[in-house]
PDB file of N, CA and C in Angstrom:
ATOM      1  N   UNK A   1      45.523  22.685 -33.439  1.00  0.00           N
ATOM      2  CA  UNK A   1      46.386  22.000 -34.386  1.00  0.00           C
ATOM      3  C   UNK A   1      45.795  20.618 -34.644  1.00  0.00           C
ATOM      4  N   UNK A   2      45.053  20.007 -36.083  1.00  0.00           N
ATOM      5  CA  UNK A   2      44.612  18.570 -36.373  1.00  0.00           C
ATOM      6  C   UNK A   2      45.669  17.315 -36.036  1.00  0.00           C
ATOM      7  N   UNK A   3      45.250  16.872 -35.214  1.00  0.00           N
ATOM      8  CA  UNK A   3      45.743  15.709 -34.480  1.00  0.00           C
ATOM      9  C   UNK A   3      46.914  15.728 -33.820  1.00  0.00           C
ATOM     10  N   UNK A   4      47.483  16.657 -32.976  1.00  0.00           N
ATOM     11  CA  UNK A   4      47.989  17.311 -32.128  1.00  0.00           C
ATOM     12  C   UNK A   4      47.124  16.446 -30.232  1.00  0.00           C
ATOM     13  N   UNK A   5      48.139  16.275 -30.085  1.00  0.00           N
ATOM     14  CA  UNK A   5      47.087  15.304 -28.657  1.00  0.00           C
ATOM     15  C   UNK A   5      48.490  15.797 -27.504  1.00  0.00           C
ATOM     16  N   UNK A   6      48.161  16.543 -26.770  1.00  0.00           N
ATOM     17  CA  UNK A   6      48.637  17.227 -25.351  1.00  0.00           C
ATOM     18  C   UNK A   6      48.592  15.193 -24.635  1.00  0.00           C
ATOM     19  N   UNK A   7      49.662  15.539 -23.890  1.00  0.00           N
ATOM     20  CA  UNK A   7      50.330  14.288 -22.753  1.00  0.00           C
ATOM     21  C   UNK A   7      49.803  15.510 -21.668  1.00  0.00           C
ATOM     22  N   UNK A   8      48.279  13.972 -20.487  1.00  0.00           N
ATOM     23  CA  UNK A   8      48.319  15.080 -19.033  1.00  0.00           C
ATOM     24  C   UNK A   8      49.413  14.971 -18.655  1.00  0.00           C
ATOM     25  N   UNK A   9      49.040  16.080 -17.780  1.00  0.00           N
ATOM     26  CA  UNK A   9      50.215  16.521 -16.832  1.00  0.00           C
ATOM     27  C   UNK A   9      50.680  15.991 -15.711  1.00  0.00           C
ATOM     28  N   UNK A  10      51.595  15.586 -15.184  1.00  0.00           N
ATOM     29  CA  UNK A  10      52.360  14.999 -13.742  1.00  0.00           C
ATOM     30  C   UNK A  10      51.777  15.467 -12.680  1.00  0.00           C
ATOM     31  N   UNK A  11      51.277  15.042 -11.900  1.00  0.00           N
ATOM     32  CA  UNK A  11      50.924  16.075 -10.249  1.00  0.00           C
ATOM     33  C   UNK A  11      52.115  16.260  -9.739  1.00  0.00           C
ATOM     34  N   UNK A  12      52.616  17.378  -9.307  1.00  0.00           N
ATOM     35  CA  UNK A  12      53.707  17.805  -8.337  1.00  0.00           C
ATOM     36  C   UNK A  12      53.133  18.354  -6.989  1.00  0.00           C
ATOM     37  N   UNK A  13      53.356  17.331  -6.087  1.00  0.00           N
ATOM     38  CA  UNK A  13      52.661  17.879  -4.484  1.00  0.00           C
ATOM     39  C   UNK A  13      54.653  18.074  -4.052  1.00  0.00           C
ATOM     40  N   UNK A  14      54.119  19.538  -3.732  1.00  0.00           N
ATOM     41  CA  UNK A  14      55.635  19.757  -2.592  1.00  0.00           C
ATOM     42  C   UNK A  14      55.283  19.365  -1.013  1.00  0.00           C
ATOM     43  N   UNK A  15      56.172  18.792  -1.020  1.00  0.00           N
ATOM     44  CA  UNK A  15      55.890  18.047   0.631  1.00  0.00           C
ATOM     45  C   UNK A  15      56.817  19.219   1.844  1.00  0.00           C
ATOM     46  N   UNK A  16      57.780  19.448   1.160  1.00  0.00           N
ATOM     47  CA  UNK A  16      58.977  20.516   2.023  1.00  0.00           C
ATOM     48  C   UNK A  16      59.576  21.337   1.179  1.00  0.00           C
ATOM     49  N   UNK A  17      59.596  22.342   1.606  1.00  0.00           N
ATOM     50  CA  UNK A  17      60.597  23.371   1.004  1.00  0.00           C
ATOM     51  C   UNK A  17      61.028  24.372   2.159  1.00  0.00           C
ATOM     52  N   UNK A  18      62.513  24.305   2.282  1.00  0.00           N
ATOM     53  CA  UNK A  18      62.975  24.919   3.386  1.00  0.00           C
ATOM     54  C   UNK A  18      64.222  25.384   2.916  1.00  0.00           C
ATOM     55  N   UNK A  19      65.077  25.694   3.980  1.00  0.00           N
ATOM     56  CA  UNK A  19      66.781  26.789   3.210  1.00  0.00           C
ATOM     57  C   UNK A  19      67.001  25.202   2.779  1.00  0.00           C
ATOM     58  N   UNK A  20      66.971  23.894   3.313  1.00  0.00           N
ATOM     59  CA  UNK A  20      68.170  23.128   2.743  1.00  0.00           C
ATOM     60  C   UNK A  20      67.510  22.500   1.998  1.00  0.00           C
ATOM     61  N   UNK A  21      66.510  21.901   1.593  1.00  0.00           N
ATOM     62  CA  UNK A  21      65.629  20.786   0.503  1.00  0.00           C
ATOM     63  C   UNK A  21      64.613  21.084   0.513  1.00  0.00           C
ATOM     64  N   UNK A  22      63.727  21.099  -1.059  1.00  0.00           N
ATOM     65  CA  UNK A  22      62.403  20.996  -1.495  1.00  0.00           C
ATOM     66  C   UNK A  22      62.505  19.717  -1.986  1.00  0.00           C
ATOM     67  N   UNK A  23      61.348  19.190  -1.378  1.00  0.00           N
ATOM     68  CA  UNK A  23      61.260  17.575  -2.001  1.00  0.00           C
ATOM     69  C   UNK A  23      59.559  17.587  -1.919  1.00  0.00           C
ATOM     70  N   UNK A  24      59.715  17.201  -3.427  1.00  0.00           N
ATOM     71  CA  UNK A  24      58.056  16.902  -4.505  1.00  0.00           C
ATOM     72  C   UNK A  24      57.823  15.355  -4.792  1.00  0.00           C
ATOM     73  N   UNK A  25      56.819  15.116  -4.712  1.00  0.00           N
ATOM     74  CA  UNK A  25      56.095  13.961  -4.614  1.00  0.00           C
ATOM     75  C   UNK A  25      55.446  14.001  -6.263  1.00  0.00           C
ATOM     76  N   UNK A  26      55.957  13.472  -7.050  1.00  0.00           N
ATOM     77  CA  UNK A  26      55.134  13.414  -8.645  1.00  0.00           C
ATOM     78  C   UNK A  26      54.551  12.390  -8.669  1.00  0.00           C
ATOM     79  N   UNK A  27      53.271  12.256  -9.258  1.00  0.00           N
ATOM     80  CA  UNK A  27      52.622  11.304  -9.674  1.00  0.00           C
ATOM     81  C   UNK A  27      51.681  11.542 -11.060  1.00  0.00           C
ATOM     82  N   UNK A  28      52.159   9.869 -11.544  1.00  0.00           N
ATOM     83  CA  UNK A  28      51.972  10.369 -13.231  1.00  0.00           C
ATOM     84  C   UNK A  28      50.822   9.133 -13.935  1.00  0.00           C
ATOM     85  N   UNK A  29      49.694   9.168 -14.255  1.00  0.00           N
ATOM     86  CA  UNK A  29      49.141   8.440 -14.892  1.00  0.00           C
ATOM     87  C   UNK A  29      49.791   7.953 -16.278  1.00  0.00           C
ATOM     88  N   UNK A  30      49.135   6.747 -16.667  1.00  0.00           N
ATOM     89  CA  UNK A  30      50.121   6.637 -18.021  1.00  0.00           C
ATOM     90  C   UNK A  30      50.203   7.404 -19.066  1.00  0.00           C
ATOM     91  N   UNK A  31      51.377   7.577 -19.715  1.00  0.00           N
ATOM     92  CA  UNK A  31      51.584   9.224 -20.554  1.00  0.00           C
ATOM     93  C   UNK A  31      51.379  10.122 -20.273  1.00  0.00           C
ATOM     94  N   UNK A  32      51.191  10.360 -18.532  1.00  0.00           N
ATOM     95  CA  UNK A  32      51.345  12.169 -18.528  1.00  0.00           C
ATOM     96  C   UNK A  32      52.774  12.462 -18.417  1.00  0.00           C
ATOM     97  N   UNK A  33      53.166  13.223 -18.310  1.00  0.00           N
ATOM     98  CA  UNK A  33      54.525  14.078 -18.719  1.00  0.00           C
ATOM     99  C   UNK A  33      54.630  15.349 -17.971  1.00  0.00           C
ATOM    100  N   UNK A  34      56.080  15.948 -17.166  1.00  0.00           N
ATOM    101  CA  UNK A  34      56.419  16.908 -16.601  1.00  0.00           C
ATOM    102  C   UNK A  34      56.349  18.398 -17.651  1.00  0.00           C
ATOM    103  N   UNK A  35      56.583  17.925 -18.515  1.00  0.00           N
ATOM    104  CA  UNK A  35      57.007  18.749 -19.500  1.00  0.00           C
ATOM    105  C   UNK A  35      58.264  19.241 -19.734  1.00  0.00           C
ATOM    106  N   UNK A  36      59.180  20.034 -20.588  1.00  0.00           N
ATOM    107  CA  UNK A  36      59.868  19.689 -20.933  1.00  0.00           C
ATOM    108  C   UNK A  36      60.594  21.113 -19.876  1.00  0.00           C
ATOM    109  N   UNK A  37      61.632  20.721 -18.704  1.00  0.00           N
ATOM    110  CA  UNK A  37      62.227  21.436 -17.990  1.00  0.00           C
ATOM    111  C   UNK A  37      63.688  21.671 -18.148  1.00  0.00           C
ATOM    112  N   UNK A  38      64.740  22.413 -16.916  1.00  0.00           N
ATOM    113  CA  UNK A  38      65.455  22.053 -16.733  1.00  0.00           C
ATOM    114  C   UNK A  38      66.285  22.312 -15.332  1.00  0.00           C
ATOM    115  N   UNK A  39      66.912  21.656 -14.375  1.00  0.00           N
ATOM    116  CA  UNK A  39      66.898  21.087 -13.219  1.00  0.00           C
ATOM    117  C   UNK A  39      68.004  22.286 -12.871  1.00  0.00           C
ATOM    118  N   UNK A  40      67.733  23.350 -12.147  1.00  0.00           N
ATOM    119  CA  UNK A  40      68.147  24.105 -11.332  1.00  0.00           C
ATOM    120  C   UNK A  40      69.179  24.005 -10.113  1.00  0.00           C
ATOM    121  N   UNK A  41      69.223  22.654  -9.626  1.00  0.00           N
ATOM    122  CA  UNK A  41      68.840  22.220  -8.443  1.00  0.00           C
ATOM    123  C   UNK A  41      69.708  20.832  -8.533  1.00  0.00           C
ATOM    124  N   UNK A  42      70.588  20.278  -7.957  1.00  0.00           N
ATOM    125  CA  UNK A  42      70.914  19.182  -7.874  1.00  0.00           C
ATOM    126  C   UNK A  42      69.903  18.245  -7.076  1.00  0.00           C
ATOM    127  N   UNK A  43      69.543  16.802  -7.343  1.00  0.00           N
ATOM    128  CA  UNK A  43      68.465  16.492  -7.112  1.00  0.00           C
ATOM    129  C   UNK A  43      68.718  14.420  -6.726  1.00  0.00           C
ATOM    130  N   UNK A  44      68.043  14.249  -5.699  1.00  0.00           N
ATOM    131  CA  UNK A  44      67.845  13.017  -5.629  1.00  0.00           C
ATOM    132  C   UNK A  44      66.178  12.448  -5.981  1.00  0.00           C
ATOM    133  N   UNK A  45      66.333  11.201  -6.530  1.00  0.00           N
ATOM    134  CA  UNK A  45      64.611  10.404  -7.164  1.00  0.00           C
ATOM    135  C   UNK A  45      64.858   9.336  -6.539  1.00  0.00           C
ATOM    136  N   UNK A  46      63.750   8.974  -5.737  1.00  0.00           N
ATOM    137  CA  UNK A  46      63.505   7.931  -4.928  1.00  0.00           C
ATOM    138  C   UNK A  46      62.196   7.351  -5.454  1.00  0.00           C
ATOM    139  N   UNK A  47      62.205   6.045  -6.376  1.00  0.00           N
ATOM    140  CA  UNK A  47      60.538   5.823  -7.078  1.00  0.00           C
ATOM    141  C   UNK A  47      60.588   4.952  -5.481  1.00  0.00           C
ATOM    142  N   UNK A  48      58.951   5.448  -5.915  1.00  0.00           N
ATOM    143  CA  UNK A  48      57.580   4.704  -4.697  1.00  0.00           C
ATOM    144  C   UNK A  48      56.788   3.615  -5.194  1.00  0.00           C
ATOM    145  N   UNK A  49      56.844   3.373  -6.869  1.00  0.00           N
ATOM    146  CA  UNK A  49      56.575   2.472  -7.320  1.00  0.00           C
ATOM    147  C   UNK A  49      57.690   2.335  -8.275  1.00  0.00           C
ATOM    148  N   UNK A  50      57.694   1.151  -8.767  1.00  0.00           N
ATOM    149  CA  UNK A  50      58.159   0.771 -10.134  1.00  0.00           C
ATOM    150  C   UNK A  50      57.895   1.331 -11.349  1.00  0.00           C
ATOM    151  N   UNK A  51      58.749   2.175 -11.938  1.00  0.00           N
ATOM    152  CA  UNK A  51      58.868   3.394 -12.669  1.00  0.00           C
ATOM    153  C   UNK A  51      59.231   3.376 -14.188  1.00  0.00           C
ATOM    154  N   UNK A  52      58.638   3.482 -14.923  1.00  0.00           N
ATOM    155  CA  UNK A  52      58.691   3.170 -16.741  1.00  0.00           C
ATOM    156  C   UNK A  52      58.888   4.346 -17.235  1.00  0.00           C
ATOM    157  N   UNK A  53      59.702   5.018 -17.192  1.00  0.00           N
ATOM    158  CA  UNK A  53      60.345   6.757 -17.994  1.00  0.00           C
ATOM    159  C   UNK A  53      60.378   6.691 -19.018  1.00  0.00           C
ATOM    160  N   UNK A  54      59.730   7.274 -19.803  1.00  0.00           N
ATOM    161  CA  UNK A  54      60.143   7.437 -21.271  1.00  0.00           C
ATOM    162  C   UNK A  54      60.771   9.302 -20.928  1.00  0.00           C
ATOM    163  N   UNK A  55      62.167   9.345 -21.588  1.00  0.00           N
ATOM    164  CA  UNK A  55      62.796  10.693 -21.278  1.00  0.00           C
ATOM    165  C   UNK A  55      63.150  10.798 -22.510  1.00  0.00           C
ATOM    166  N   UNK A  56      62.696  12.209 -22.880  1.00  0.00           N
ATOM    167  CA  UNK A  56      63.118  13.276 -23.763  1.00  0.00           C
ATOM    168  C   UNK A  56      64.576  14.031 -23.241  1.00  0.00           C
ATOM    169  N   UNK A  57      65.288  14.225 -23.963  1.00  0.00           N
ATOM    170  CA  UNK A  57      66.432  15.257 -24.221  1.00  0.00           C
ATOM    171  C   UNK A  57      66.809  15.245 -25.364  1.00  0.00           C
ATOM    172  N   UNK A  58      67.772  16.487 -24.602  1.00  0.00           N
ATOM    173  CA  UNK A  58      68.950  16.675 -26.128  1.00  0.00           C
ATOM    174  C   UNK A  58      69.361  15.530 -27.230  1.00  0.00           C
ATOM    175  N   UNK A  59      69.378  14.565 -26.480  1.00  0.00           N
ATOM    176  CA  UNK A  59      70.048  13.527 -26.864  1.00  0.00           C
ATOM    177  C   UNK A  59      68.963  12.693 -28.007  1.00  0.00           C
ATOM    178  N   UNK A  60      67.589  12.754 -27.514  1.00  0.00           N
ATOM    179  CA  UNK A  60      66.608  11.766 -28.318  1.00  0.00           C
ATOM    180  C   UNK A  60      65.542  11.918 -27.285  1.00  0.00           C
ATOM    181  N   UNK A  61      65.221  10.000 -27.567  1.00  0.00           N
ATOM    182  CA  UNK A  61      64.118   9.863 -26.507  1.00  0.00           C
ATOM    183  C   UNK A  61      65.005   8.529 -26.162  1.00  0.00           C
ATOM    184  N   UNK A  62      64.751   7.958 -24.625  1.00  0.00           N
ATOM    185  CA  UNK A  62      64.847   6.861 -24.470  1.00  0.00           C
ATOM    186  C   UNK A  62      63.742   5.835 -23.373  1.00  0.00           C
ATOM    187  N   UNK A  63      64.147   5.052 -23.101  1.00  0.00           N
ATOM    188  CA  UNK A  63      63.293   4.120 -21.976  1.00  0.00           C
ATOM    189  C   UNK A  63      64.568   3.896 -20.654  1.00  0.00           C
ATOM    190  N   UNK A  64      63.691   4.014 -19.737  1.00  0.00           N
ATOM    191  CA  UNK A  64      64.222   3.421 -18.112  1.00  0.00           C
ATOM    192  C   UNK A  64      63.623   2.947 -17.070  1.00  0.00           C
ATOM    193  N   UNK A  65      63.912   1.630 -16.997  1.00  0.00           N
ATOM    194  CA  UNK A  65      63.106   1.532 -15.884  1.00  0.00           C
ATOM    195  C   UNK A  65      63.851   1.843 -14.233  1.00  0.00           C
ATOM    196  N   UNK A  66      63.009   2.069 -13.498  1.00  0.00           N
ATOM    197  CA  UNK A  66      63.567   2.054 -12.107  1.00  0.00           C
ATOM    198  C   UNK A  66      62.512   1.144 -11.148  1.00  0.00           C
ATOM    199  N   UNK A  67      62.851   0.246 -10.247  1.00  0.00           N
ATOM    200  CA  UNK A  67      62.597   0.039  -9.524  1.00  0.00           C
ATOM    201  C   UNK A  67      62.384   0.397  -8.078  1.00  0.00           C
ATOM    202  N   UNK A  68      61.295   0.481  -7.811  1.00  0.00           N
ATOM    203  CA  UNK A  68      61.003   0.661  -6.118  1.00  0.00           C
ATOM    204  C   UNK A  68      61.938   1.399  -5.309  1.00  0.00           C
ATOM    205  N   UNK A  69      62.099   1.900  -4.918  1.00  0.00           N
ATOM    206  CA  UNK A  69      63.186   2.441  -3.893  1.00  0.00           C
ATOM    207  C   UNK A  69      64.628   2.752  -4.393  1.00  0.00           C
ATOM    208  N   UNK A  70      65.114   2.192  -5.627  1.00  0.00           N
ATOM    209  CA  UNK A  70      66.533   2.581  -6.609  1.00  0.00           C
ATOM    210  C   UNK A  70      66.343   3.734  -6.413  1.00  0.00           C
ATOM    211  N   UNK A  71      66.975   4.109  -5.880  1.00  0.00           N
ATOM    212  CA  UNK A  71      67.288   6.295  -5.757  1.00  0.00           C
ATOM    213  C   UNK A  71      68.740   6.178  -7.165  1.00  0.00           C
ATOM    214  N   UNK A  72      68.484   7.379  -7.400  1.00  0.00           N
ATOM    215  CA  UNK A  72      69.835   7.740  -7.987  1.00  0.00           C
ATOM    216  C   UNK A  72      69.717   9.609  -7.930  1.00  0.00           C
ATOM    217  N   UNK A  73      70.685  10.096  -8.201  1.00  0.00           N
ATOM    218  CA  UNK A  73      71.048  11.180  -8.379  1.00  0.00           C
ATOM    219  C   UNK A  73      71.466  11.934  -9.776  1.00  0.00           C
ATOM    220  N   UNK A  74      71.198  13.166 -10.020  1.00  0.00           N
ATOM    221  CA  UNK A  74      71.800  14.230 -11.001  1.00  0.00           C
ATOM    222  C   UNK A  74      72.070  15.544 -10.279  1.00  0.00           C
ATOM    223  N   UNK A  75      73.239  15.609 -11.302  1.00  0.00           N
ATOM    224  CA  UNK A  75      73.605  17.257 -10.831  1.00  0.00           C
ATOM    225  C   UNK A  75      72.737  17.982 -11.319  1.00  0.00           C
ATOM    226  N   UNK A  76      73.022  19.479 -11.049  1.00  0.00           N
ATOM    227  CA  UNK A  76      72.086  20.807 -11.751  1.00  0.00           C
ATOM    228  C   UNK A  76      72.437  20.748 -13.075  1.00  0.00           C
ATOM    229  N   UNK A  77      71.349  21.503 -13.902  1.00  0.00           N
ATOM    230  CA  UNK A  77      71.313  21.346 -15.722  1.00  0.00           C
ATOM    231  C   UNK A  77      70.765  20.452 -15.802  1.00  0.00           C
ATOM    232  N   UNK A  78      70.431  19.748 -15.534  1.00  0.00           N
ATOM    233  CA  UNK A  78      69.230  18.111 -16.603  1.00  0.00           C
ATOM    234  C   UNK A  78      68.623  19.064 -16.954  1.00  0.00           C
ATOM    235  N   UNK A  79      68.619  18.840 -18.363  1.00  0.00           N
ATOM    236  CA  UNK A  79      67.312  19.273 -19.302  1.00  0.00           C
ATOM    237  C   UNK A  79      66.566  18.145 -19.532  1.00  0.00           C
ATOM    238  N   UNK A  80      64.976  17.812 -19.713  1.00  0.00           N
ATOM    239  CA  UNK A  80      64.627  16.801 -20.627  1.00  0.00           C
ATOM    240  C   UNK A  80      62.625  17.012 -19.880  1.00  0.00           C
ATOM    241  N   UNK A  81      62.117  16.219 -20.377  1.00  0.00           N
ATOM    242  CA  UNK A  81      60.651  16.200 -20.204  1.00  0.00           C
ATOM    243  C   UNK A  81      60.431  14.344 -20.082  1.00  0.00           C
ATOM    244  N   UNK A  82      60.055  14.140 -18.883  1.00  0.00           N
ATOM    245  CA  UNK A  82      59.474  12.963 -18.281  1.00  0.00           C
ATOM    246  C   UNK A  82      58.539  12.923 -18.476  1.00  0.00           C
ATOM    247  N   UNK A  83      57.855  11.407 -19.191  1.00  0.00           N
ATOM    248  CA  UNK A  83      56.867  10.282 -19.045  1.00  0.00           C
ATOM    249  C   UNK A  83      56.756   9.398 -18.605  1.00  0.00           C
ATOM    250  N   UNK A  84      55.844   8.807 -18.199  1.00  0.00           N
ATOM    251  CA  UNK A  84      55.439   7.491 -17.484  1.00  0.00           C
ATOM    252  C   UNK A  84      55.120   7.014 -19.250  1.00  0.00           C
ATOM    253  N   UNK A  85      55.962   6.085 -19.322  1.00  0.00           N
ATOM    254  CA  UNK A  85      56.153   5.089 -20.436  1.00  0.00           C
ATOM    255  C   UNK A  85      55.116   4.030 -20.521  1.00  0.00           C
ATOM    256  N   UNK A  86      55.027   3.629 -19.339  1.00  0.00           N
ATOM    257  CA  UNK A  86      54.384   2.091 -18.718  1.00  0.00           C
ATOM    258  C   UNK A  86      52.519   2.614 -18.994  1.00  0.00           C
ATOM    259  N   UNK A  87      52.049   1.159 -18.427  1.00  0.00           N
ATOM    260  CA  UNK A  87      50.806   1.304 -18.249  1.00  0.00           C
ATOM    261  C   UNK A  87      50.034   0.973 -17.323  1.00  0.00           C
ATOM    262  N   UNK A  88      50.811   1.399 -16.223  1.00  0.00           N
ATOM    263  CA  UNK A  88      50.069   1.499 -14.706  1.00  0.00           C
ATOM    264  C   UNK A  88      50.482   3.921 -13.879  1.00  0.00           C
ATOM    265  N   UNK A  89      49.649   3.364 -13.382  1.00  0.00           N
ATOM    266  CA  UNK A  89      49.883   5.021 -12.704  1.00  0.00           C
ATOM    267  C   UNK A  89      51.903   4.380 -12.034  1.00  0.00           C
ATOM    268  N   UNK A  90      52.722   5.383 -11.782  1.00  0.00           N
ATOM    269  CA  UNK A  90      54.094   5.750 -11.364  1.00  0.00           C
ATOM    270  C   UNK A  90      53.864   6.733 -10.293  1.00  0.00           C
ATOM    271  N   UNK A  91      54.680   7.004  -9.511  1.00  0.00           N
ATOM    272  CA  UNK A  91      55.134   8.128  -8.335  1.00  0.00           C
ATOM    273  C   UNK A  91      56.684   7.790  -8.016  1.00  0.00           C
ATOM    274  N   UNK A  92      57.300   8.745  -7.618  1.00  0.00           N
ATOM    275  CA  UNK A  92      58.601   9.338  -6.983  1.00  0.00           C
ATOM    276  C   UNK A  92      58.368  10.322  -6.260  1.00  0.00           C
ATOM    277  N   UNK A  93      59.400  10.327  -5.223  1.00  0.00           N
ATOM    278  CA  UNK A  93      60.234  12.015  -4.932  1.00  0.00           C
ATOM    279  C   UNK A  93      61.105  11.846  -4.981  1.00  0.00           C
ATOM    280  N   UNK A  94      61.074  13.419  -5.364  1.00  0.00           N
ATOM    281  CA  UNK A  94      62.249  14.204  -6.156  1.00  0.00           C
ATOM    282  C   UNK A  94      62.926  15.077  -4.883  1.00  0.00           C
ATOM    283  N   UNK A  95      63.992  15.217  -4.400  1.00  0.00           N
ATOM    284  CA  UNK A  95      64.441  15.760  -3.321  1.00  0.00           C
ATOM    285  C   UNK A  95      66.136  16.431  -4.121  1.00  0.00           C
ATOM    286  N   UNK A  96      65.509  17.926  -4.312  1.00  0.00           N
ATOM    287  CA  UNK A  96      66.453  18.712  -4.601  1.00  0.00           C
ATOM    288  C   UNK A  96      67.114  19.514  -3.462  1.00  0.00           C
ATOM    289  N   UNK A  97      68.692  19.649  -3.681  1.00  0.00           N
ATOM    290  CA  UNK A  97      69.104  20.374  -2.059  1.00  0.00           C
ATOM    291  C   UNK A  97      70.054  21.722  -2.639  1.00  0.00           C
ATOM    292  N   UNK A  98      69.682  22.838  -1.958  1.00  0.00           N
ATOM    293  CA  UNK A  98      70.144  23.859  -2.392  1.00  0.00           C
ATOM    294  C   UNK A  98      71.139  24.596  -1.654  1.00  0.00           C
TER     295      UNK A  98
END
């Protein structure tokens, strides 16, 4: 497709996956992207660095930043496709519990 430009991809290292939590370690150069998912799994994000999201959904696109260690939580269903917005490399884990 002429001028069509693919966002790399996120590294997802799984660190654990057991009966009670899989928790993934993402790391995203600037503009790579998860692609566009949706969250199975109720889930906690703990950034490891200071975190520049550009998030796709239903809704649009928006910007977020997170800071260092700010965990927050979502229930199951998030739909949307994550970017590193910013212009330094980003990492989190993601610690979903089933």
């Amino acid at each position: 497709m002429p001028g069509y430009s693919a966002r790399p991809p996120a590294i997802p290292t799984v660190v654990l996956d057991d009966a009670v939590t899989r928790i993934t370690r993402w790391d995203f150069e600037p503009g790579a992207a998860t692609g566009h998912h949706t969250h199975g799994l109720g889930y906690v994000v703990v950034p490891l660095t200071d975190c520049h999201f550009l998030i796709e959904d239903v809704e649009g696109s928006r910007r977020v930043t997170s800071k260092a260690g700010e965990a927050y939580r979502r229930d199951a269903g998030v739909e949307h496709n994550i970017i590193n917005g910013g212009n330094q490399p980003m990492s989190f884990i993601e610690i979903e519990y089933k």
